[in-house]
C-alpha atoms as a PDB file:
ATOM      1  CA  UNK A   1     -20.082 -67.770-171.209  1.00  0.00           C
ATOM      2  CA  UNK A   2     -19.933 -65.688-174.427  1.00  0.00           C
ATOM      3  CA  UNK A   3     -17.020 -66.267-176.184  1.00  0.00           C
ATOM      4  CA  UNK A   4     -15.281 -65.935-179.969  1.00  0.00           C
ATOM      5  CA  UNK A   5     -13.216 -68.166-181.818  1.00  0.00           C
ATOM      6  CA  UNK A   6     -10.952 -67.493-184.295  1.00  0.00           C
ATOM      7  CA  UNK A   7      -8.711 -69.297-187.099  1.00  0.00           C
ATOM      8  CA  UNK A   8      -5.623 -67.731-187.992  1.00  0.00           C
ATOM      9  CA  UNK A   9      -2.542 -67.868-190.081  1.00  0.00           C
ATOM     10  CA  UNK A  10       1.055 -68.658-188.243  1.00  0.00           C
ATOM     11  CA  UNK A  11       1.897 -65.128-187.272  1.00  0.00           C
ATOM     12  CA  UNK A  12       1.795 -65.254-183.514  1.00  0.00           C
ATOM     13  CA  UNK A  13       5.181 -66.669-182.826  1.00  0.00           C
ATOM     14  CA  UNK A  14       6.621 -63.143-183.556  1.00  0.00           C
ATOM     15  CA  UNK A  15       5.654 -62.284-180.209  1.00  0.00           C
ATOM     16  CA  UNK A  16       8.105 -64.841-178.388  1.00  0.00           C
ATOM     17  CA  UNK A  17      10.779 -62.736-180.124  1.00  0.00           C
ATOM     18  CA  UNK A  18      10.004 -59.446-178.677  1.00  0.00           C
ATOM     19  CA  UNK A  19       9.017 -61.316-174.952  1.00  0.00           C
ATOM     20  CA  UNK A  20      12.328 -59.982-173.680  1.00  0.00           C
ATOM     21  CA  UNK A  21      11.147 -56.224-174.339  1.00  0.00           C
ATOM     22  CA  UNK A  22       8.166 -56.073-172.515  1.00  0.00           C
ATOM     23  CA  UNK A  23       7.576 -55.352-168.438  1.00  0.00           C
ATOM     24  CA  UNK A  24       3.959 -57.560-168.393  1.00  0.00           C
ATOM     25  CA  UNK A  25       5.080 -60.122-170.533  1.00  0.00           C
ATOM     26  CA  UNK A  26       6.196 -63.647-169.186  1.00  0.00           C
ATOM     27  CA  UNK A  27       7.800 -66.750-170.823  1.00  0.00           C
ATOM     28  CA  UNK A  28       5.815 -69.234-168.930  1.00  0.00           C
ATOM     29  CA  UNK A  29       3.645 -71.948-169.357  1.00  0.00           C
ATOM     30  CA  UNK A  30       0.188 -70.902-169.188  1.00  0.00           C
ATOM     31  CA  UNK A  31      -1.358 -72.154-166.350  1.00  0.00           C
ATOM     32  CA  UNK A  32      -4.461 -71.936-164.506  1.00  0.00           C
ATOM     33  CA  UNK A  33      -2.381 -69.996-161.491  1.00  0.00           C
ATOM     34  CA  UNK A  34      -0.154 -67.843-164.079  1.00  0.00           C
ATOM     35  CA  UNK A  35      -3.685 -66.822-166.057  1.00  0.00           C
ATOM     36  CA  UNK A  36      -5.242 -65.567-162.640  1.00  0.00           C
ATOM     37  CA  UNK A  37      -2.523 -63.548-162.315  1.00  0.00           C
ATOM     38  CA  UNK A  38      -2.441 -62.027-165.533  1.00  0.00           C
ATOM     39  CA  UNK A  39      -3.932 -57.784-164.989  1.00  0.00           C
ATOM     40  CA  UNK A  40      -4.618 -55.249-168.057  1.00  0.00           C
ATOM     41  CA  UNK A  41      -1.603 -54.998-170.462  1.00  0.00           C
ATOM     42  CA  UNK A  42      -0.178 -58.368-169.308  1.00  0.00           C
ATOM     43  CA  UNK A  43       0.038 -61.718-171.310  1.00  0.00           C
ATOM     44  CA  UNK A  44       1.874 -65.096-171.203  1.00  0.00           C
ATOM     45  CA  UNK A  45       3.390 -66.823-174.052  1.00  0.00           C
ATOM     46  CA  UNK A  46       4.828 -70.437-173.634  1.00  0.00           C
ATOM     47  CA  UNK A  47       7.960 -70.398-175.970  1.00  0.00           C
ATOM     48  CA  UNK A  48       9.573 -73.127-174.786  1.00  0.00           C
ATOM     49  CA  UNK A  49       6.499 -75.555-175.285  1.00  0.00           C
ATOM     50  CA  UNK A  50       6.734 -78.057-177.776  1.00  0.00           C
ATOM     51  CA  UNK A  51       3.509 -78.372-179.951  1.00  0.00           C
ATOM     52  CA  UNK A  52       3.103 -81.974-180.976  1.00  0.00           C
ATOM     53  CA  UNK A  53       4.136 -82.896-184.660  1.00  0.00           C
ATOM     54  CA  UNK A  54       0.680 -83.438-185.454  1.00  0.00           C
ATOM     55  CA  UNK A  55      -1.113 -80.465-184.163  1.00  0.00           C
ATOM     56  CA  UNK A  56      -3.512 -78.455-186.818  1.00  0.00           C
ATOM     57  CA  UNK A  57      -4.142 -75.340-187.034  1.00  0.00           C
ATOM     58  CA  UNK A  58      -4.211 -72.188-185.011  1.00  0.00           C
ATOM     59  CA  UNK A  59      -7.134 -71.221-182.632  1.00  0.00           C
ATOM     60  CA  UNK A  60      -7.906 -68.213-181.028  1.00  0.00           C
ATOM     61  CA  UNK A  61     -10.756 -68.072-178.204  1.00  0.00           C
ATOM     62  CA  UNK A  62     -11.693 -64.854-176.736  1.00  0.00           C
ATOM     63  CA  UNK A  63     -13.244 -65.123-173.260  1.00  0.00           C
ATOM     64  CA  UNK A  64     -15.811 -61.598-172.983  1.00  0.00           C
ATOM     65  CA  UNK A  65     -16.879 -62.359-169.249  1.00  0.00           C
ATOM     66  CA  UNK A  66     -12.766 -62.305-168.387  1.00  0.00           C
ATOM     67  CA  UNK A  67     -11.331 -60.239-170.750  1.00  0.00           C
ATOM     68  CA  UNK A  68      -8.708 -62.917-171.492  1.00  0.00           C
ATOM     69  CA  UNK A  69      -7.693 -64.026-175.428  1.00  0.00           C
ATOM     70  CA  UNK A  70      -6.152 -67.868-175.267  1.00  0.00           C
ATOM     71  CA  UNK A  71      -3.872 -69.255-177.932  1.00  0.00           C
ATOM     72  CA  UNK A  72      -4.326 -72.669-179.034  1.00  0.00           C
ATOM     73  CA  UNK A  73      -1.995 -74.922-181.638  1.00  0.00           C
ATOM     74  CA  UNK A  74      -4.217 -78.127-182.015  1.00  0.00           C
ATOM     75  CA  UNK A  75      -4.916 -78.536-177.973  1.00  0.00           C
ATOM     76  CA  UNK A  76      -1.663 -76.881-177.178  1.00  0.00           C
ATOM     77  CA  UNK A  77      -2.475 -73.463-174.911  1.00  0.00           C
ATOM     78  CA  UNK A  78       0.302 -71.224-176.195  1.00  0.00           C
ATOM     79  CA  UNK A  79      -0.414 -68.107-174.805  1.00  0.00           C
ATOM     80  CA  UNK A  80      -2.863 -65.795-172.868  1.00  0.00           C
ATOM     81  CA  UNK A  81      -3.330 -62.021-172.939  1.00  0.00           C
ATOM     82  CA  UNK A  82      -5.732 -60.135-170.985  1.00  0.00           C
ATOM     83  CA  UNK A  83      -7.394 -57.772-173.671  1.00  0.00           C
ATOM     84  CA  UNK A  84     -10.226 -55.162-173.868  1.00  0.00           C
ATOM     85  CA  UNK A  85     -13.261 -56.380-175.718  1.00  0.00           C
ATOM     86  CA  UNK A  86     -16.550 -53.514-176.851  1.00  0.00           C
ATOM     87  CA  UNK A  87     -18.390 -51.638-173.637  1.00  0.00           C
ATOM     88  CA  UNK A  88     -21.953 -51.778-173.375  1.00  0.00           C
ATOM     89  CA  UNK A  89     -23.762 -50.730-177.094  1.00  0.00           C
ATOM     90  CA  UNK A  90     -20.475 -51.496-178.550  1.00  0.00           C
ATOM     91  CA  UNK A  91     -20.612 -54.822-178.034  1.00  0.00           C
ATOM     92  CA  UNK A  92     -17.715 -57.205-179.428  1.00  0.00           C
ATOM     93  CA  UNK A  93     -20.034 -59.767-181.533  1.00  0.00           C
ATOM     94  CA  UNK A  94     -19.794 -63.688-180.572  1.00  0.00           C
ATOM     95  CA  UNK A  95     -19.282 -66.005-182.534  1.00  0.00           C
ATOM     96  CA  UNK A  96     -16.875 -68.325-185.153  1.00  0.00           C
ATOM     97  CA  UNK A  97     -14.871 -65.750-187.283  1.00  0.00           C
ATOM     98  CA  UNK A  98     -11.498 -66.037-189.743  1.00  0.00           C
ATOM     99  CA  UNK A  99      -9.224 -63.569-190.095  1.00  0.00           C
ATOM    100  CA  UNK A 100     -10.535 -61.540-193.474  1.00  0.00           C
ATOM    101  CA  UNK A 101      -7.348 -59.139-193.218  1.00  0.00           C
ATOM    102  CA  UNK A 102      -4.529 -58.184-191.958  1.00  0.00           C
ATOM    103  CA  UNK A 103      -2.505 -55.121-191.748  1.00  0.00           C
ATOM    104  CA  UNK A 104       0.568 -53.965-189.543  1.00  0.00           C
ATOM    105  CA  UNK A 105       0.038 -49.989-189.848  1.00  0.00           C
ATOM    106  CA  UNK A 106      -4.009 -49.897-189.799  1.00  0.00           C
ATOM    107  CA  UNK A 107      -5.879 -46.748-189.493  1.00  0.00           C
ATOM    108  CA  UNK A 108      -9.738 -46.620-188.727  1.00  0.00           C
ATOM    109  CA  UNK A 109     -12.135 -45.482-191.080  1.00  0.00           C
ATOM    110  CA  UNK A 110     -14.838 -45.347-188.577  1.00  0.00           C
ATOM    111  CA  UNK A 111     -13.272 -43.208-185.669  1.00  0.00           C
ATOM    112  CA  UNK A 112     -11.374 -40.394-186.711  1.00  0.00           C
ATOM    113  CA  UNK A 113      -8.064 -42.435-188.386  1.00  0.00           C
ATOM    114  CA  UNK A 114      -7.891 -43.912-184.771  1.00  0.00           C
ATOM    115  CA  UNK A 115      -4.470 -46.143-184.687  1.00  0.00           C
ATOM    116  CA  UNK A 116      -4.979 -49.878-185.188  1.00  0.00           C
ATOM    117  CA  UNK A 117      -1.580 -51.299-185.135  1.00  0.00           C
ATOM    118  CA  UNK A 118      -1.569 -55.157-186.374  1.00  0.00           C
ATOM    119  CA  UNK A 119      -5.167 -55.040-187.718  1.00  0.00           C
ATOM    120  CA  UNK A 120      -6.401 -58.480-187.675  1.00  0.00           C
ATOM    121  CA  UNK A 121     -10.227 -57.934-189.306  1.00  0.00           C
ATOM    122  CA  UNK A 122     -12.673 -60.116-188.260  1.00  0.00           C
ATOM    123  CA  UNK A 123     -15.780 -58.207-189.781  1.00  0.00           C
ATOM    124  CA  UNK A 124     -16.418 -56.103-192.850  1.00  0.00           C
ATOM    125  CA  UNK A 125     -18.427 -53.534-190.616  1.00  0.00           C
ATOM    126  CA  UNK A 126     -15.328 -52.798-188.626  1.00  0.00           C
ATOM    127  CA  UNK A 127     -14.432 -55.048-185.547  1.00  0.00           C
ATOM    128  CA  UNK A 128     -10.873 -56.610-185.271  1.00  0.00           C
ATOM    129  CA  UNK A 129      -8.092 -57.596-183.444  1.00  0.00           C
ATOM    130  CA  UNK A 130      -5.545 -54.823-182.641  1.00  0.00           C
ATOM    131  CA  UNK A 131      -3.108 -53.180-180.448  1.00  0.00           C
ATOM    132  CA  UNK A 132      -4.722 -50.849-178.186  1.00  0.00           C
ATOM    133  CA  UNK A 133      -5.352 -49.582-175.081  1.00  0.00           C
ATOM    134  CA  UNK A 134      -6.298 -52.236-172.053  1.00  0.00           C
ATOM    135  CA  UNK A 135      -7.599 -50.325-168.948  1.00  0.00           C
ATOM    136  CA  UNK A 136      -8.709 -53.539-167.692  1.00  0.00           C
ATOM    137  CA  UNK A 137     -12.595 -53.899-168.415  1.00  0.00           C
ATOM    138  CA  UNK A 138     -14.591 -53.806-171.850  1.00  0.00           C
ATOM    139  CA  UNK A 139     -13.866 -50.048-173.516  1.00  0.00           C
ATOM    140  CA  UNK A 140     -13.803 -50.465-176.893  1.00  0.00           C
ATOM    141  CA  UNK A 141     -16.170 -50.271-179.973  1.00  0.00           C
ATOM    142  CA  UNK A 142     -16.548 -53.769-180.435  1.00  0.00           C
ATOM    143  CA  UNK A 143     -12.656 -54.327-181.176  1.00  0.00           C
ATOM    144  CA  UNK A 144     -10.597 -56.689-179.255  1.00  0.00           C
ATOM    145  CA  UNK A 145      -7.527 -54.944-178.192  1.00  0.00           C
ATOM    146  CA  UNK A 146      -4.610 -56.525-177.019  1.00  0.00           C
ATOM    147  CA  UNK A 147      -0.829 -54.912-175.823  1.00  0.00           C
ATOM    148  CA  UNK A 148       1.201 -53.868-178.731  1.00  0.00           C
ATOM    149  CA  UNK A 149       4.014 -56.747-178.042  1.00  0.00           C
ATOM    150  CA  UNK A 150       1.206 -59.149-178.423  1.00  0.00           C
ATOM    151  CA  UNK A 151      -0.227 -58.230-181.205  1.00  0.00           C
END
């Protein structure tokens, strides 16, 4: 199964904050059941989880063939969103990436100053993590987009 992985900074817990806003969002452990449930424009996030003390680092793993982005502190799951990853000859590249940027108000230089709220690059020929629209299959242009409380 093609997949990503990404290391990233602690920004993510923001989202637990806004949980309360959002009509797909749940506070829930991430489970196997709760992921199958999860449709286009819904995530998880496990606030109430305790990470262990010793726990490194921050790990995001895209899943392509689902469409789901998972959330890992150490071996922790944290949270899971369902996202929309590039359609055919736009595809989202595989692979270990870091996050080379980040920026809340991003605008794309590629497609017409397209929004890209919460701009996490993972390229320098344009593909990142962002807040965008998830109809529920792959759609973008090799972006991963996520729901705007997620990101």
């Amino acid at each position: 199964m093609a997949s990503l992985l990404f290391r990233c900074g602690q920004y993510a817990a923001a989202a637990a904050l806004i949980l309360p806003l959002v009509a797909h969002a749940r506070d829930a452990e991430p489970t196997a059941d709760v992921v199958a449930m999860l449709s286009a424009g819904d995530f998880v996030w496990d606030s109430a989880h305790k990470v262990p003390a010793n726990a490194t680092g921050t790990r995001i793993v895209i899943s392509i063939a689902d469409q789901k982005l998972y959330v890992y502190r150490g071996a922790t799951l944290l949270a899971v969103s369902a996202v929309s990853t590039g359609k055919p000859g736009h595809d989202t590249p595989t692979g270990e990436f870091k996050i080379l940027q980040k920026q809340v108000d991003h605008k794309s230089s590629l497609y017409d100053d397209a929004p890209m709220p919460y701009m996490q690059r993972l390229t320098w020929d344009g593909v990142a993590i962002h807040a965008g629209r998830d109809p529920g299959f792959a759609d973008s242009h090799g972006c991963v987009r996520v729901p705007l409380a997620f990101a």
